[in-house]
C-alpha atoms as a PDB file:
ATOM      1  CA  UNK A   1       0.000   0.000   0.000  1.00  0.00           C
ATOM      2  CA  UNK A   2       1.073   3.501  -0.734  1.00  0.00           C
ATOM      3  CA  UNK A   3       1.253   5.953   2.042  1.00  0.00           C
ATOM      4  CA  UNK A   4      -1.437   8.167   0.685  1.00  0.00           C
ATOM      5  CA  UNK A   5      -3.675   5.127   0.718  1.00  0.00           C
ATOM      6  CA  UNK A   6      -2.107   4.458   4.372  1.00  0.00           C
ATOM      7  CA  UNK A   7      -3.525   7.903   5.257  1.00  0.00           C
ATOM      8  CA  UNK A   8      -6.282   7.743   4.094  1.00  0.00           C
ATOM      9  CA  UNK A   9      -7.062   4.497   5.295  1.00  0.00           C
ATOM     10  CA  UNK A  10      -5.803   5.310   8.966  1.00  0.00           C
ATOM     11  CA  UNK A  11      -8.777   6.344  11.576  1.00  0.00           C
ATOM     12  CA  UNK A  12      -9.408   6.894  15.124  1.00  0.00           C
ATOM     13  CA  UNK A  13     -10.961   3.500  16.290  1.00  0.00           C
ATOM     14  CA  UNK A  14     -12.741   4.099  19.596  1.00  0.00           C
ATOM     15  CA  UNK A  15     -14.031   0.365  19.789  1.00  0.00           C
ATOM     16  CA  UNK A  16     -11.382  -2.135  19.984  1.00  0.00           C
ATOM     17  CA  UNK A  17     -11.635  -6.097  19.582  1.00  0.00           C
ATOM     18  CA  UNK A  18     -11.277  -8.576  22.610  1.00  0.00           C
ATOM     19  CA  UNK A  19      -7.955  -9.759  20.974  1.00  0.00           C
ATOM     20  CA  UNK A  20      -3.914  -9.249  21.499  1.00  0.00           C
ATOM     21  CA  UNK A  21      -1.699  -7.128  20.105  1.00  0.00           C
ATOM     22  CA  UNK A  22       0.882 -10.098  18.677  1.00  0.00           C
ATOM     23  CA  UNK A  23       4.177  -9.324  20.074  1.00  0.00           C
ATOM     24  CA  UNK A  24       6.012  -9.110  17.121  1.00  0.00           C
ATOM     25  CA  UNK A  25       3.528  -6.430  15.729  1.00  0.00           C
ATOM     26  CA  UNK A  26       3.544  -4.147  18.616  1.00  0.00           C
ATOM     27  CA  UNK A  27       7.555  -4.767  18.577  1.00  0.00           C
ATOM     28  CA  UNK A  28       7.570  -3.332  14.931  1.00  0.00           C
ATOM     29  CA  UNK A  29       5.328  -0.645  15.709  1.00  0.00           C
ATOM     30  CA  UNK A  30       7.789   0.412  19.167  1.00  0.00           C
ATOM     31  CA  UNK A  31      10.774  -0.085  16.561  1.00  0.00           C
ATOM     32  CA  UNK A  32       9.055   2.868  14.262  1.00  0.00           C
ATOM     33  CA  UNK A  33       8.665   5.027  17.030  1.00  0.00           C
ATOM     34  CA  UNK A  34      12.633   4.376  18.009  1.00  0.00           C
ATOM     35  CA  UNK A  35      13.862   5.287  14.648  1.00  0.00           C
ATOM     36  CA  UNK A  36      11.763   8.294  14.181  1.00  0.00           C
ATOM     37  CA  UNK A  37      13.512  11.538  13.967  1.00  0.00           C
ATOM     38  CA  UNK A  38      13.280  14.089  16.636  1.00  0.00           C
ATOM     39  CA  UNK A  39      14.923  17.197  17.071  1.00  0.00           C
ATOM     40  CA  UNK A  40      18.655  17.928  16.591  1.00  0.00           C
ATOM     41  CA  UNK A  41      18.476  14.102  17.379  1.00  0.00           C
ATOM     42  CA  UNK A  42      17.991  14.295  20.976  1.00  0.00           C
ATOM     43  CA  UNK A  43      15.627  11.670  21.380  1.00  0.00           C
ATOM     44  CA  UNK A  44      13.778  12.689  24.546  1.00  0.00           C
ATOM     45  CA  UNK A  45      10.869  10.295  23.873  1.00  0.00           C
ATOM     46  CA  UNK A  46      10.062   7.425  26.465  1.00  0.00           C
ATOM     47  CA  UNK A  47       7.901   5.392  25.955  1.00  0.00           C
ATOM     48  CA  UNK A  48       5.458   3.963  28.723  1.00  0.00           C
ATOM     49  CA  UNK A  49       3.355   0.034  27.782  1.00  0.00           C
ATOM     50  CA  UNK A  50       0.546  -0.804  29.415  1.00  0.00           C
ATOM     51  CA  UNK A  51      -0.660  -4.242  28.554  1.00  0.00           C
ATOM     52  CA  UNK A  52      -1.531  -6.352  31.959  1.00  0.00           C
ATOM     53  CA  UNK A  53      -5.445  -5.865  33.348  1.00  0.00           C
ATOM     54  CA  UNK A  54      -4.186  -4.112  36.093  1.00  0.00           C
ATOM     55  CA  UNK A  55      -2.342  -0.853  34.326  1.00  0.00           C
ATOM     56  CA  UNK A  56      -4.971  -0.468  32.399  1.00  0.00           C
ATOM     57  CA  UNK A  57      -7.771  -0.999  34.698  1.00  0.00           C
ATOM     58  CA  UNK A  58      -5.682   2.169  36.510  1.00  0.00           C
ATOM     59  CA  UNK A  59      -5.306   4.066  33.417  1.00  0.00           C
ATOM     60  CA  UNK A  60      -8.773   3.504  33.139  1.00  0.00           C
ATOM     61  CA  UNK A  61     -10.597   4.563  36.497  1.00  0.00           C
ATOM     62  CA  UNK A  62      -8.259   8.274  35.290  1.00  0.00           C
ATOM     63  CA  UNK A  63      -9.253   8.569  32.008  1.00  0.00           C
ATOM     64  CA  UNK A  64     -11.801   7.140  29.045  1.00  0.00           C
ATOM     65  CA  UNK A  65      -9.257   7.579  26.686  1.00  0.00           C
ATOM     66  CA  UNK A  66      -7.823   4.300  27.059  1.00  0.00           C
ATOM     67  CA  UNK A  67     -11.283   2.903  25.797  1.00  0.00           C
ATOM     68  CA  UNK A  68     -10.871  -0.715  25.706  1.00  0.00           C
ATOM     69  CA  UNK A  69      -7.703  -1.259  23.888  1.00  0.00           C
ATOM     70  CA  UNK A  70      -5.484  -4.425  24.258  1.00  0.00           C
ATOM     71  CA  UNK A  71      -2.510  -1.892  24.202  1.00  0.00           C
ATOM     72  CA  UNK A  72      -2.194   1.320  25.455  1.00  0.00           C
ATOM     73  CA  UNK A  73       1.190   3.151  24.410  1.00  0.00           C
ATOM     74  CA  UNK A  74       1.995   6.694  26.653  1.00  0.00           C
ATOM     75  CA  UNK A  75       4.501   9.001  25.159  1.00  0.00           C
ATOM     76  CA  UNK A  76       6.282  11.035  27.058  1.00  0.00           C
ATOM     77  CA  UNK A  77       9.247  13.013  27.003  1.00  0.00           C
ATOM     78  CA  UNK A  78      12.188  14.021  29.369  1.00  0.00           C
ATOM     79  CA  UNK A  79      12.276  17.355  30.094  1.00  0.00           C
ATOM     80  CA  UNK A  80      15.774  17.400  30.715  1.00  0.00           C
ATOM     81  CA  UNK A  81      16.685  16.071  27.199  1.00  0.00           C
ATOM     82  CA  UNK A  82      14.265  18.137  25.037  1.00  0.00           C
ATOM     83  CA  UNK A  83      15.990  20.316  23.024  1.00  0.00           C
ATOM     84  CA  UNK A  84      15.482  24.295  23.609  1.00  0.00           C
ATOM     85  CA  UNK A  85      17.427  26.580  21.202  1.00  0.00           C
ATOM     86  CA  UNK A  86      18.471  30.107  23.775  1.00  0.00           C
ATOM     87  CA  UNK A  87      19.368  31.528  20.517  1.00  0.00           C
ATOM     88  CA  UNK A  88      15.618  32.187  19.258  1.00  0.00           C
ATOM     89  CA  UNK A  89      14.167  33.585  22.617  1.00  0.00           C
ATOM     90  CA  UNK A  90      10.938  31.676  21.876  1.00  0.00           C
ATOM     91  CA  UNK A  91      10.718  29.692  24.384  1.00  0.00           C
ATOM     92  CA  UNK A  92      10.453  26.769  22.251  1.00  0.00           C
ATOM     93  CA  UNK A  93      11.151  22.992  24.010  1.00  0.00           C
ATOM     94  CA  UNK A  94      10.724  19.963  21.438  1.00  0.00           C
ATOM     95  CA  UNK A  95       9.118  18.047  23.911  1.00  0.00           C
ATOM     96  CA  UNK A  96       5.394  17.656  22.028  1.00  0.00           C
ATOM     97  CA  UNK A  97       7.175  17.814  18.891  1.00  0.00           C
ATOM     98  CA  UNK A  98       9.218  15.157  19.063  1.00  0.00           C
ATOM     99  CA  UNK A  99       6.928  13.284  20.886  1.00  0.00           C
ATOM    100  CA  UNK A 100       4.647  13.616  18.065  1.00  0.00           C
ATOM    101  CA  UNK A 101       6.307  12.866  15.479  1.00  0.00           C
ATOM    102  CA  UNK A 102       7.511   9.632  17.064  1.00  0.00           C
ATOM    103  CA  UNK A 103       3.787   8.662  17.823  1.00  0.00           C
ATOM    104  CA  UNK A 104       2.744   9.592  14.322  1.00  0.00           C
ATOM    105  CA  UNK A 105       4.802   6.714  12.983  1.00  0.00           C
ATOM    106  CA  UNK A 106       3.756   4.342  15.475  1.00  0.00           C
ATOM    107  CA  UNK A 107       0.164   5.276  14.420  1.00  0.00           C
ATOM    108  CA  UNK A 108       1.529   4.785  10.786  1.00  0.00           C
ATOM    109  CA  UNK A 109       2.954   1.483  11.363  1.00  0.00           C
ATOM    110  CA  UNK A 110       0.371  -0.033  13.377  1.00  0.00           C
ATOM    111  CA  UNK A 111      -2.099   0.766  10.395  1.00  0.00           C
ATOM    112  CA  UNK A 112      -0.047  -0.739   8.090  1.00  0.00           C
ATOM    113  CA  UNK A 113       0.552  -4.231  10.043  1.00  0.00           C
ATOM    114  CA  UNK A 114      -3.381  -4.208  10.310  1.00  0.00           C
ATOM    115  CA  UNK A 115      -3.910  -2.549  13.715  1.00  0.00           C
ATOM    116  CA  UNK A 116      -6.120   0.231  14.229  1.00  0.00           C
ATOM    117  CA  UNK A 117      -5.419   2.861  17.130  1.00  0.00           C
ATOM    118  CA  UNK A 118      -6.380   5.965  18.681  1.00  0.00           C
ATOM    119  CA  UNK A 119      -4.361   9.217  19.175  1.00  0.00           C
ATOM    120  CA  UNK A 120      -5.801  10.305  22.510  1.00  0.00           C
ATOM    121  CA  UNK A 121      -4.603  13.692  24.509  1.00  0.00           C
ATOM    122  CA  UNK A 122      -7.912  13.925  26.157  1.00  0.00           C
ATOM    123  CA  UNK A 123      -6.832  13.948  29.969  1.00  0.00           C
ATOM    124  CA  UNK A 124      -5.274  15.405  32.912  1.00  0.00           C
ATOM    125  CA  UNK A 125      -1.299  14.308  32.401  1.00  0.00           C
ATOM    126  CA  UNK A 126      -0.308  15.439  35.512  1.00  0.00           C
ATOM    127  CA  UNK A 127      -2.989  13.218  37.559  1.00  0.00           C
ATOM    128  CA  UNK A 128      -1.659  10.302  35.217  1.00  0.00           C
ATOM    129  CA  UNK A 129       2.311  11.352  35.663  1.00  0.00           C
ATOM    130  CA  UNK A 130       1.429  10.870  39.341  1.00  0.00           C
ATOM    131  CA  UNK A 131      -0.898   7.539  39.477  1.00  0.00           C
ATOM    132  CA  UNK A 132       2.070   5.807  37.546  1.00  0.00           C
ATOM    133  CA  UNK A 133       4.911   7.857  39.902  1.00  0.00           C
ATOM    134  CA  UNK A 134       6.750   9.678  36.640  1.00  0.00           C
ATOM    135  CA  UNK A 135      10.026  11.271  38.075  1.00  0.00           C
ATOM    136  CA  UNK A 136       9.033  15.304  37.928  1.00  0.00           C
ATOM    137  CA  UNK A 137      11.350  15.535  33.921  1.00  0.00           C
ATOM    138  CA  UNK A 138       9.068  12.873  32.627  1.00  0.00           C
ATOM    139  CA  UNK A 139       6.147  14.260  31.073  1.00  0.00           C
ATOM    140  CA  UNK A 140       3.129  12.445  29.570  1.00  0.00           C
ATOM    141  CA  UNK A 141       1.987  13.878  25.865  1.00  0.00           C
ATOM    142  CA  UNK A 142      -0.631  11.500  24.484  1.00  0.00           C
ATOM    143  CA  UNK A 143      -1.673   8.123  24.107  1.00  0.00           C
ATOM    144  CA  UNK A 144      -1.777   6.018  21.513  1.00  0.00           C
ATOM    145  CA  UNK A 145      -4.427   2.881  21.893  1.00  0.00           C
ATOM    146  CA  UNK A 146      -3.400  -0.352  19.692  1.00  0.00           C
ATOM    147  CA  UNK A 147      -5.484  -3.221  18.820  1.00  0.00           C
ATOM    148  CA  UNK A 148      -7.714  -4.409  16.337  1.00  0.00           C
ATOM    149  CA  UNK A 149     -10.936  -3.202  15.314  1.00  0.00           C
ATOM    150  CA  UNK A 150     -13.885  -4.263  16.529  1.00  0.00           C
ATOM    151  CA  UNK A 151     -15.535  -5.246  13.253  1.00  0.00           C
ATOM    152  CA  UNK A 152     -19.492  -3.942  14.368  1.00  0.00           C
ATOM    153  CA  UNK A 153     -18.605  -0.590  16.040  1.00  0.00           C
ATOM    154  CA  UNK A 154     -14.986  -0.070  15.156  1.00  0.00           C
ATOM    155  CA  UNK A 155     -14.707   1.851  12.417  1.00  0.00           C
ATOM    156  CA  UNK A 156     -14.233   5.437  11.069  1.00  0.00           C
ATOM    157  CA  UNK A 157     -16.712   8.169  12.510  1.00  0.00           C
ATOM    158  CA  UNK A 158     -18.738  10.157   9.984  1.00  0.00           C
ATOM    159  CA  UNK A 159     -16.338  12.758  10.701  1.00  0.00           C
ATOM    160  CA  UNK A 160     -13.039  10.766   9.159  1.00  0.00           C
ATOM    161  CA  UNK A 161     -13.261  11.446   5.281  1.00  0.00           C
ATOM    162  CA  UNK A 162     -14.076  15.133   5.578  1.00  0.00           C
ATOM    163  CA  UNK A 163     -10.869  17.654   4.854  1.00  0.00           C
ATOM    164  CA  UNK A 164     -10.703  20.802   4.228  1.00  0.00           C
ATOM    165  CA  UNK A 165     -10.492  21.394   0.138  1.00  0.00           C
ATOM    166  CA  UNK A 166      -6.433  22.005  -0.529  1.00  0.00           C
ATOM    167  CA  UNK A 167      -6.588  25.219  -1.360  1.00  0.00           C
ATOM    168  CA  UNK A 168      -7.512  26.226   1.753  1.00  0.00           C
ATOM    169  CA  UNK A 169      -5.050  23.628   3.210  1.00  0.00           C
ATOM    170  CA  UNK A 170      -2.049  25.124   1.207  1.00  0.00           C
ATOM    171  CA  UNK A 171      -0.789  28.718  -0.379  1.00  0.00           C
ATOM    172  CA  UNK A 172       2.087  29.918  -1.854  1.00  0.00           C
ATOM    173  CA  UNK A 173       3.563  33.126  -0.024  1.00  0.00           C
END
């Protein structure tokens, strides 16, 4: 498959099936997010699996945005290792970016191995950072929920094929 077909055939699944993640498959997706690129190649992404009943029956009682994925994958970032040019005085840290950009290509390489998943950032990170004891650097961006489909209520909302004509999207300046 192409990657524009991968793109457009990637949603936000909300209803996941009562089956596992195969280990190899979630190790291929985790090896995506390793190699992706971050800034000035810092790599301050960490990544945080919860799997067993009992994380996610605590991620759960914090937050609905684990919905009932097999998998759910945190990504965080050290705050100590993001990278923060003084030369801009922006106040710019990577942190989100990187993080990100790594969990984009997990997202991309879970679809293509025939996973579906859920980009979640719905939810307090600092009551999460603090049920799963994060050291105070280690900050939570998103979520992303792995699994497979369920194949009655799993699929694309109404919302998924609707984008914004391209002109609007892009101009030249």
């Amino acid at each position: 498959m192409s990657f524009i077909e991968l793109a457009k055939n990637r949603y936000s699944c909300r209803a996941f099936a009562d089956k596992a993640v195969e280990p190899e498959k979630l190790e291929t997706v985790l090896e995506a997010g390793r190699l992706s690129p971050t800034a000035v190649n810092g790599q301050p992404v960490t990544v945080k699996i919860l799997k067993s009943q009992e994380s996610l029956a605590k991620l759960r009682s914090i937050s609905r945005m684990a919905y009932n994925a097999p998998v759910v994958i945190m990504v965080c970032y050290d705050e100590n290792k993001v990278y923060s040019p003084v030369t801009y005085h922006d106040d710019f840290k990577s942190g989100i970016m990187d993080s990100s950009i790594v969990t984009t290509s997990m997202m991309m390489q879970a679809t293509d191995l025939g996973l579906a998943t859920l980009w979640a950032r719905g939810f307090n990170a600092a009551e999460i950072e603090k049920a799963f004891n994060f050291p105070a650097n280690i900050k939570l961006a998103c979520f992303l929920d792995v699994g497979y489909a369920d194949s009655e209520n799993g699929g694309p909302s109404p919302r998924h094929p609707v984008r914004k004509p391209m002109e609007e999207f892009a101009s030249e300046i």
